[in-house]
PDB file of N, CA and C in Angstrom:
ATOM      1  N   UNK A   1     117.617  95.132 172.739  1.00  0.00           N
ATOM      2  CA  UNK A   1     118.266  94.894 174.017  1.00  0.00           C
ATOM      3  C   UNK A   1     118.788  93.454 174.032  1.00  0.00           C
ATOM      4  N   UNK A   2     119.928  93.526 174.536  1.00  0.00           N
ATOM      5  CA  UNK A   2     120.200  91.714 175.070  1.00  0.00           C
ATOM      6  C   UNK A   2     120.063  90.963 175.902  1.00  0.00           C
ATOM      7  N   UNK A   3     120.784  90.063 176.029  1.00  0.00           N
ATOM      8  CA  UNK A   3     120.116  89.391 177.543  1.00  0.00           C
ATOM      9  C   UNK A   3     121.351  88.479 177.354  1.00  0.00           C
ATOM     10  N   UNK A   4     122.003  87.893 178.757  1.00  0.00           N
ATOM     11  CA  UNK A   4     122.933  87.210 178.877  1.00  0.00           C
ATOM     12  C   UNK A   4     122.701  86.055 179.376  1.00  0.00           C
ATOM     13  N   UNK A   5     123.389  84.834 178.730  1.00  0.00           N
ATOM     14  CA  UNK A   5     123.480  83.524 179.036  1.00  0.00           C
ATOM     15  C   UNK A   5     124.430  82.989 179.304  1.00  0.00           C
ATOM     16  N   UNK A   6     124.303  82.398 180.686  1.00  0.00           N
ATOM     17  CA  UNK A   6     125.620  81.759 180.997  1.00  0.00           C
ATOM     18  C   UNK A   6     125.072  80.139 180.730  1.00  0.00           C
ATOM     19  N   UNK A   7     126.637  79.587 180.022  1.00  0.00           N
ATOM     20  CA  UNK A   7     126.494  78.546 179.609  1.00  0.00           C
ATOM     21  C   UNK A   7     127.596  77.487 180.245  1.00  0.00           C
ATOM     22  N   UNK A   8     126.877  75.922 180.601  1.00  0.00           N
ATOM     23  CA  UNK A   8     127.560  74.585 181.349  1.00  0.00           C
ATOM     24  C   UNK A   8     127.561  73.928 180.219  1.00  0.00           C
ATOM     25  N   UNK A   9     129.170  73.365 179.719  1.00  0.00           N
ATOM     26  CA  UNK A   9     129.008  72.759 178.815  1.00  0.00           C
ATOM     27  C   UNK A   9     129.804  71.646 178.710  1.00  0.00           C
ATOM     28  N   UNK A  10     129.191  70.184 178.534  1.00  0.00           N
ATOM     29  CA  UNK A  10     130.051  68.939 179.006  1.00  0.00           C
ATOM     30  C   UNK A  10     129.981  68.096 177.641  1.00  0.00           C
ATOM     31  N   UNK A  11     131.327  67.308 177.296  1.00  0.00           N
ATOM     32  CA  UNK A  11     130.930  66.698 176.380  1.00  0.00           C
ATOM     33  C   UNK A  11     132.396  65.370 176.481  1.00  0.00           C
ATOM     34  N   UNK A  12     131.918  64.423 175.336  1.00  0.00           N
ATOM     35  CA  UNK A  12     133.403  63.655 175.127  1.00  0.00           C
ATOM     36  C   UNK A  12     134.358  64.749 174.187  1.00  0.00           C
ATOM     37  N   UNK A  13     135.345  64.961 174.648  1.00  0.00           N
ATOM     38  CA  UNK A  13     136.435  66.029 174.194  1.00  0.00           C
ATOM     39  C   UNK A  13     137.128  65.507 172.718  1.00  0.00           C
ATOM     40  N   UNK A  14     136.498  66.275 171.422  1.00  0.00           N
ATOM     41  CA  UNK A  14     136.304  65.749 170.371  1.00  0.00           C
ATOM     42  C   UNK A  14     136.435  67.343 169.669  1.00  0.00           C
ATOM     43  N   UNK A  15     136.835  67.100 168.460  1.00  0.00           N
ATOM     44  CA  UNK A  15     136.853  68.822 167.537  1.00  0.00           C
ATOM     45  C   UNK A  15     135.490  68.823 167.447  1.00  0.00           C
ATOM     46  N   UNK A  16     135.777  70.169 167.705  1.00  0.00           N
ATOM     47  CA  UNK A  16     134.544  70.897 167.122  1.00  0.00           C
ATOM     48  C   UNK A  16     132.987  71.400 168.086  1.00  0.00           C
ATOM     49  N   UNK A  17     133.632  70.909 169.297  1.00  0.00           N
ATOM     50  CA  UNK A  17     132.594  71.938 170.366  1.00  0.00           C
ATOM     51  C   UNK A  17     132.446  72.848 170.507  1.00  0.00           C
ATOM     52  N   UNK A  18     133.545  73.554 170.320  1.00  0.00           N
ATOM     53  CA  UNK A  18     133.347  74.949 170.374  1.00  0.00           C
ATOM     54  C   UNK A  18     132.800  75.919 168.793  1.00  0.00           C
ATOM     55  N   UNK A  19     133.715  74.974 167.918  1.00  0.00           N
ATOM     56  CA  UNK A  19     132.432  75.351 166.796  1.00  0.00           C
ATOM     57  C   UNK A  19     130.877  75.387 166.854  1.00  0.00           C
ATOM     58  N   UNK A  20     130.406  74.006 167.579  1.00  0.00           N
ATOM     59  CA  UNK A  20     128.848  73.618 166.963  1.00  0.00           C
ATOM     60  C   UNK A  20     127.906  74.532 167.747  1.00  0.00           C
ATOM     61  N   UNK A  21     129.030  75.088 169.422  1.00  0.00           N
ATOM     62  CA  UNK A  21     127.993  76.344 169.810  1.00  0.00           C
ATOM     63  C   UNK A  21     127.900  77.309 169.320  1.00  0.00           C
ATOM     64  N   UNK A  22     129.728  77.904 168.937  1.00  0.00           N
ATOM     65  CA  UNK A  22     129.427  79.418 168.620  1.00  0.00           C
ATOM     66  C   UNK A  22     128.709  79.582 167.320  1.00  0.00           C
ATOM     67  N   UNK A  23     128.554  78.489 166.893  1.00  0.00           N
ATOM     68  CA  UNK A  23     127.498  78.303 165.438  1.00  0.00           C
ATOM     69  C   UNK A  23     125.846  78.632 165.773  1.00  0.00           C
ATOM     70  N   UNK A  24     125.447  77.667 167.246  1.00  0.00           N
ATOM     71  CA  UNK A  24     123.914  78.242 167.601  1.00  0.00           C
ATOM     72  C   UNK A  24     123.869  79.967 167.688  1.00  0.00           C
ATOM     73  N   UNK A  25     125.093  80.566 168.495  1.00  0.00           N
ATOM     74  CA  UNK A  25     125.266  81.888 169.044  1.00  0.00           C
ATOM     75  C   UNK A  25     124.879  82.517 167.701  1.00  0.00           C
ATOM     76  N   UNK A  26     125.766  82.504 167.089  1.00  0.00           N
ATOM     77  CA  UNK A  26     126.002  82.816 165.499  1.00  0.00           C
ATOM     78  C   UNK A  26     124.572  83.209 164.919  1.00  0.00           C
ATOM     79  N   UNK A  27     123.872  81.893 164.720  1.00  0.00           N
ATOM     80  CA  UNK A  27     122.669  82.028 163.863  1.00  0.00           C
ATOM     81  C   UNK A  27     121.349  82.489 164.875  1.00  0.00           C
ATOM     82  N   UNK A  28     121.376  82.613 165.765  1.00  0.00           N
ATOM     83  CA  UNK A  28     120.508  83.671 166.868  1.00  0.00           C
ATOM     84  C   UNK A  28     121.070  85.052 167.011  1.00  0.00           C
ATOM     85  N   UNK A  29     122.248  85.850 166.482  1.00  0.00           N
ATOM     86  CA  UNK A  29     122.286  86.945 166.461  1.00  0.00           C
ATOM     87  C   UNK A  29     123.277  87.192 167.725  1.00  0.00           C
ATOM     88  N   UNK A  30     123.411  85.894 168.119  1.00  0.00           N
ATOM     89  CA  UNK A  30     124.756  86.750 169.639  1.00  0.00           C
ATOM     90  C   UNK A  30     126.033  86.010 169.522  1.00  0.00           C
ATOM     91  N   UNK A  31     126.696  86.536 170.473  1.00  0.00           N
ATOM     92  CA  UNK A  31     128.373  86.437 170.554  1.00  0.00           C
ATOM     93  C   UNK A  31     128.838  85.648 172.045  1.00  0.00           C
ATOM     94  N   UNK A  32     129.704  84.973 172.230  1.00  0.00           N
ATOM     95  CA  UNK A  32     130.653  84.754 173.166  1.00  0.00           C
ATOM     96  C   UNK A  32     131.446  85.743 173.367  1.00  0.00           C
ATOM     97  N   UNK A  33     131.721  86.523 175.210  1.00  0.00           N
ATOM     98  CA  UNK A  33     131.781  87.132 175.992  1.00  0.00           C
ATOM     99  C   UNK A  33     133.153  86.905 176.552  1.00  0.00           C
ATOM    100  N   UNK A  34     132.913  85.851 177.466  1.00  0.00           N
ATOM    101  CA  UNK A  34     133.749  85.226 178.322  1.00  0.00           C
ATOM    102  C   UNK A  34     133.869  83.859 178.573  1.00  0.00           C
ATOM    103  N   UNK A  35     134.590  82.930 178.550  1.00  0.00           N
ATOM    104  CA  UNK A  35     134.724  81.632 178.571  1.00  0.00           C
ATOM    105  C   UNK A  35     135.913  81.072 179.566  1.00  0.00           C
ATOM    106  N   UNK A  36     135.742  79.646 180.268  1.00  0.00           N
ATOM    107  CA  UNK A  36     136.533  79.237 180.455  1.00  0.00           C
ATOM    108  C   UNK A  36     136.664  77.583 180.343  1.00  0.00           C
ATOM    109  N   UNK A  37     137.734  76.885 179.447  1.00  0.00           N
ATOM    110  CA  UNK A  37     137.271  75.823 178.897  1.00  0.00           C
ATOM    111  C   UNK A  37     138.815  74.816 179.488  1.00  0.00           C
ATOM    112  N   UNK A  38     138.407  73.583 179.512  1.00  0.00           N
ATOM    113  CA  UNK A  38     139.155  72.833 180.229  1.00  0.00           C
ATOM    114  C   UNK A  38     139.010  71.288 179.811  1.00  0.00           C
ATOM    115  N   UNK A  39     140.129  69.744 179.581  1.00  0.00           N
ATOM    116  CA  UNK A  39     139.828  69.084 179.182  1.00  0.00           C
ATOM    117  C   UNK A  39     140.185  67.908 180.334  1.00  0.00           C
ATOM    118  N   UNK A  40     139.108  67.711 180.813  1.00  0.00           N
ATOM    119  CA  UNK A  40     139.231  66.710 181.880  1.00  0.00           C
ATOM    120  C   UNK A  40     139.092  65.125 181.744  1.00  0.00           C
ATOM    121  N   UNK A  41     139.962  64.426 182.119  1.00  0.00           N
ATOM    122  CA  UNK A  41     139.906  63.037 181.828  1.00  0.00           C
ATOM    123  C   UNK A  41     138.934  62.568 180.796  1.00  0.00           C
ATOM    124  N   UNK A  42     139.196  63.240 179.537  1.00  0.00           N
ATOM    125  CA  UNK A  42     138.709  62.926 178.036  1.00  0.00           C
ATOM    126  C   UNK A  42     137.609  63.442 177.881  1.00  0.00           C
ATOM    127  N   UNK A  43     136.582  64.812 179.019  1.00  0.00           N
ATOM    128  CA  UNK A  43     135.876  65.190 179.094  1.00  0.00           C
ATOM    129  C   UNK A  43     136.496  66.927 178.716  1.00  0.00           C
ATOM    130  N   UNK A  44     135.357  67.285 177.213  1.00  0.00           N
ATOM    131  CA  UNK A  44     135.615  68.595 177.531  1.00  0.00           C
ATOM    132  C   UNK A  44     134.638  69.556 178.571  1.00  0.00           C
ATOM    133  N   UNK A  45     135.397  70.334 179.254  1.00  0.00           N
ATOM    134  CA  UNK A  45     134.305  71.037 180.265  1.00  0.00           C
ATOM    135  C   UNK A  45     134.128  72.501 180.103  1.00  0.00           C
ATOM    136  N   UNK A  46     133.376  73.313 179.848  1.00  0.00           N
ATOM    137  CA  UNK A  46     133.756  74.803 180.008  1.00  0.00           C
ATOM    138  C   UNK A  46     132.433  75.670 180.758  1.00  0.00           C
ATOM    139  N   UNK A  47     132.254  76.672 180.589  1.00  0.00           N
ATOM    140  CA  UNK A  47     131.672  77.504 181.441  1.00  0.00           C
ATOM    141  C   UNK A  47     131.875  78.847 180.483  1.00  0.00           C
ATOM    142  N   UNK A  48     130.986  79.365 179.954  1.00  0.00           N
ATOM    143  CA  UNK A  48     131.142  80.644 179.093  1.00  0.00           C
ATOM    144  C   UNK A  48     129.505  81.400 179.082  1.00  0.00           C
ATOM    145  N   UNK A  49     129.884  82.740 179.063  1.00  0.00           N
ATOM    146  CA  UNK A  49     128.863  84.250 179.444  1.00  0.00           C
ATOM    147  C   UNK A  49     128.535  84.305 177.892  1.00  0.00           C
ATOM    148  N   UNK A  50     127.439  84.504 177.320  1.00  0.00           N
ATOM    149  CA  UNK A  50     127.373  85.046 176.087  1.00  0.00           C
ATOM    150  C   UNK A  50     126.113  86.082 175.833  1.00  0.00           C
ATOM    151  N   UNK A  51     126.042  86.962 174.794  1.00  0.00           N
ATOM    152  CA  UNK A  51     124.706  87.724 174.599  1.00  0.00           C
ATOM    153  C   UNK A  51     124.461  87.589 173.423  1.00  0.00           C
ATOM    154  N   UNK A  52     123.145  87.522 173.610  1.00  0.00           N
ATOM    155  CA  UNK A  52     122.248  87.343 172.467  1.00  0.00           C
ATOM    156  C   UNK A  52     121.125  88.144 172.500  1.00  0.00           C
ATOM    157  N   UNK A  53     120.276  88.868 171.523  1.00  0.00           N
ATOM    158  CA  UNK A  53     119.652  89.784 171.038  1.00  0.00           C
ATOM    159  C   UNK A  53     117.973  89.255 172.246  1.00  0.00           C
ATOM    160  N   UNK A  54     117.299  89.883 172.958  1.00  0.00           N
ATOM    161  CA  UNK A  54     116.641  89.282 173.774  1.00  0.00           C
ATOM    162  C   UNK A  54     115.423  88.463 173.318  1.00  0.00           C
ATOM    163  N   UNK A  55     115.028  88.960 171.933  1.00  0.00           N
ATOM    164  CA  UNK A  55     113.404  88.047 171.037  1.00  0.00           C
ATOM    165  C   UNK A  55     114.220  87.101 170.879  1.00  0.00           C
ATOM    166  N   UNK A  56     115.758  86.583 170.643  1.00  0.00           N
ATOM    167  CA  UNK A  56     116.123  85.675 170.450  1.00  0.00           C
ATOM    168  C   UNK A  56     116.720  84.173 171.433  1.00  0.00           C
ATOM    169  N   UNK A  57     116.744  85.162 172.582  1.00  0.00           N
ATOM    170  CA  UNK A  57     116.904  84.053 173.835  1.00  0.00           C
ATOM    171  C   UNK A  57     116.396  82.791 173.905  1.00  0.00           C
ATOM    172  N   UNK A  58     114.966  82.114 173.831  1.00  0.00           N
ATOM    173  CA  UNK A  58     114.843  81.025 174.145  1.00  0.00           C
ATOM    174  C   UNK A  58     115.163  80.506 173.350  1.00  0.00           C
ATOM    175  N   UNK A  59     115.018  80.839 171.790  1.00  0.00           N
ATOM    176  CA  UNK A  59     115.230  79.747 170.736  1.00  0.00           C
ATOM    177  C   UNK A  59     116.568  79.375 170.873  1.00  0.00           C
ATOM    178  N   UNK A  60     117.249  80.582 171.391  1.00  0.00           N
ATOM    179  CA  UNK A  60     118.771  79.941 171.589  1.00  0.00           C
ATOM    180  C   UNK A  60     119.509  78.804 172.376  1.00  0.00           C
ATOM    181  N   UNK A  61     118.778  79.323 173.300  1.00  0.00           N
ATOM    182  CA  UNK A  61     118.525  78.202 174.376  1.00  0.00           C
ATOM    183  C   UNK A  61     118.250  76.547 174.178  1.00  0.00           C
ATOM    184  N   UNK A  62     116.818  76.863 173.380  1.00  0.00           N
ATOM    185  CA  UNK A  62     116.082  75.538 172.472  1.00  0.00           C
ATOM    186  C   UNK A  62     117.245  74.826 171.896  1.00  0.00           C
ATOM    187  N   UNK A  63     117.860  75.941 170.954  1.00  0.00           N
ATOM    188  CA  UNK A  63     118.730  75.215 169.916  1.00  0.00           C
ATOM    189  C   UNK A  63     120.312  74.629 170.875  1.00  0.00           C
ATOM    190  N   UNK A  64     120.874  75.296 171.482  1.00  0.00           N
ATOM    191  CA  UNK A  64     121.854  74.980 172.693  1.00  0.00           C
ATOM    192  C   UNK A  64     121.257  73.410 173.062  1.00  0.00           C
ATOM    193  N   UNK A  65     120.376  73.314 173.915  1.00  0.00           N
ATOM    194  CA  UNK A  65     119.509  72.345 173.731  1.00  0.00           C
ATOM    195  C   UNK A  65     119.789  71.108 172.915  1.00  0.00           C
ATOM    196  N   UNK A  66     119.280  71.495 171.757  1.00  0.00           N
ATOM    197  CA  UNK A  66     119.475  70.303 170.353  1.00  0.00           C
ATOM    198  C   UNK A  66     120.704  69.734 170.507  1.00  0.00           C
ATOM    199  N   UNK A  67     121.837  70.357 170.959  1.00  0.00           N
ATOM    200  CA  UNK A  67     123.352  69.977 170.692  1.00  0.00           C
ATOM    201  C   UNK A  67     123.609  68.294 171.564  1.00  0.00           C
ATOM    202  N   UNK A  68     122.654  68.270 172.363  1.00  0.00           N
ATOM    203  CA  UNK A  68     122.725  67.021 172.940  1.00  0.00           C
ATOM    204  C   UNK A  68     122.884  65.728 172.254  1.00  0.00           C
ATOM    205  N   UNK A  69     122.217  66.094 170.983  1.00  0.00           N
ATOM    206  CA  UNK A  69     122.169  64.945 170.149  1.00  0.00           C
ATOM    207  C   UNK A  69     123.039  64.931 169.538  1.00  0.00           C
ATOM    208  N   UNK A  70     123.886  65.232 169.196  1.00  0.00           N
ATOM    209  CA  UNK A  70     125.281  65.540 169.239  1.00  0.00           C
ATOM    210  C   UNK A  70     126.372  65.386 170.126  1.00  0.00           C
ATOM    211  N   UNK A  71     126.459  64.576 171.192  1.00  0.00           N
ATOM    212  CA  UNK A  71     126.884  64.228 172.579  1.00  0.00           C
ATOM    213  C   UNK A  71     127.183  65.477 173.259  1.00  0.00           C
ATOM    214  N   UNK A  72     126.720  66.843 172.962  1.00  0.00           N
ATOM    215  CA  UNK A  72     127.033  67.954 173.761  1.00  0.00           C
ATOM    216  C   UNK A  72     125.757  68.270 174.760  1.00  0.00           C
ATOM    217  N   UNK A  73     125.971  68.440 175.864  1.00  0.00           N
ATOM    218  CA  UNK A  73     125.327  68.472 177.342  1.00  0.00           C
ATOM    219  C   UNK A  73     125.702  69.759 177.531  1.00  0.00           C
ATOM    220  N   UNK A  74     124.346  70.793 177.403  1.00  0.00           N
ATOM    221  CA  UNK A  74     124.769  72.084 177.731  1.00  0.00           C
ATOM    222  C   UNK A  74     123.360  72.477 178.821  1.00  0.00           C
ATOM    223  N   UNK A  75     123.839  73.627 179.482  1.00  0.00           N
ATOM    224  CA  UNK A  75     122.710  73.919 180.744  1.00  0.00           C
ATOM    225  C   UNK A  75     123.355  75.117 180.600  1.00  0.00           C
ATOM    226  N   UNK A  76     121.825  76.181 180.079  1.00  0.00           N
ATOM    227  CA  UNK A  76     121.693  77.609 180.149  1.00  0.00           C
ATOM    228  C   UNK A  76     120.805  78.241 180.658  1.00  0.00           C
ATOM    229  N   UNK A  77     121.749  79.508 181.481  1.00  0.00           N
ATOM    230  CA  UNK A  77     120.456  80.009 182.176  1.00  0.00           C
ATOM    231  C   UNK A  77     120.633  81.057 181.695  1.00  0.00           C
ATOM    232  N   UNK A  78     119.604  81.872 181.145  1.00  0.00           N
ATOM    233  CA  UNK A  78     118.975  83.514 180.467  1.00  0.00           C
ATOM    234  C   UNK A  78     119.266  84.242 182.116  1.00  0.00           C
ATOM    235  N   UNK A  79     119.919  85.516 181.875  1.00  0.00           N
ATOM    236  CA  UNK A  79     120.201  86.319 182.907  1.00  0.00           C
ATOM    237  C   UNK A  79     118.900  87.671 182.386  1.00  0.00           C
ATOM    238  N   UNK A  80     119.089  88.544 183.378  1.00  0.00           N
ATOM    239  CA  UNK A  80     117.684  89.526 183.221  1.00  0.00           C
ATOM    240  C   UNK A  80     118.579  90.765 182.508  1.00  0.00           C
ATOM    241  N   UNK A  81     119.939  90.743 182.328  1.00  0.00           N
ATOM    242  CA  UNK A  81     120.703  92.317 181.977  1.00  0.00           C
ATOM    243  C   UNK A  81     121.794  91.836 181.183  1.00  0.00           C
ATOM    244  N   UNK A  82     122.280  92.842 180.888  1.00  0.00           N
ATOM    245  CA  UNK A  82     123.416  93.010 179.610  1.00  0.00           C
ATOM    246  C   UNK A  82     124.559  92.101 180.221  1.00  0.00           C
ATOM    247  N   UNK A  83     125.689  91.427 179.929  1.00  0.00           N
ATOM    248  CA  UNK A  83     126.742  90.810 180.301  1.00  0.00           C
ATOM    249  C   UNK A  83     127.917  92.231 180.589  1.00  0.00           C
ATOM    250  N   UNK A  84     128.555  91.889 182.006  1.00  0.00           N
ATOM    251  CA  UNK A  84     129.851  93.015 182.360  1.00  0.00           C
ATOM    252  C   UNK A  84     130.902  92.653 181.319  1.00  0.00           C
ATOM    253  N   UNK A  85     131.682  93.733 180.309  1.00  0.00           N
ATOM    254  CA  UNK A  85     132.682  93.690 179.497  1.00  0.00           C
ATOM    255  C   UNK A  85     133.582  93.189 181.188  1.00  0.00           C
ATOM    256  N   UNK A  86     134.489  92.475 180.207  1.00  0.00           N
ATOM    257  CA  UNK A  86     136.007  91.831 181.150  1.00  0.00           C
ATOM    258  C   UNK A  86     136.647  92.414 181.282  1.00  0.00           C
ATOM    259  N   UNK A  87     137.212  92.604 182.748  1.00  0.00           N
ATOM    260  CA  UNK A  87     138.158  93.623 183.302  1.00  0.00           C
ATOM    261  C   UNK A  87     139.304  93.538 182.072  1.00  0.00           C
TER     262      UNK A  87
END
C-alpha cells in the first residue's frame, strides 16, 4: 500500500533541486504525482504530492530531511491514503 506526501520545498534557486529530491523519492521506492514549482526572488519554491510505498514513508521523510544540508528546506507531511490521479 502507499501513502502520500505532500511536500514544502524552499531553497537558493540553483540546478539540481529537483534532482536531489526525486533522487530521495527514487531510492525509497516512490514517485512524484503532482507539483507546482516557482522561482521567487532567487528563491526556488514548490509544493509537490508524491507516493511512496508505506514501510517506506518515514525514512523518506528522514532522508527529505537530510537535504537541508544541502541548503534544501523541505517540510513533509505523510497523508493516511493513496494520492488522487490529476484531473
Amino acid at each position: 500500500m502507499n501513502r502520500s506526501i505532500v511536500l514544502t520545498i524552499i531553497a537558493k534557486d540553483a540546478p539540481g533541486i529537483v534532482n536531489a529530491v526525486s533522487k530521495v523519492l527514487f531510492d525509497h521506492g516512490g514517485g512524484w504525482t503532482q507539483s507546482s514549482m516557482s522561482s521567487l526572488a532567487g528563491q526556488f519554491a514548490g509544493i509537490l504530492l508524491a507516493s511512496v510505498p508505506a514501510a517506506s514513508a518515514q525514512a523518506c521523510v528522514e532522508a527529505l530531511n537530510g537535504l537541508e544540508s544541502n541548503g534544501i528546506k523541505v517540510i513533509a507531511h505523510v497523508g493516511d491514503s493513496l494520492p488522487e490521479p490529476p484531473d
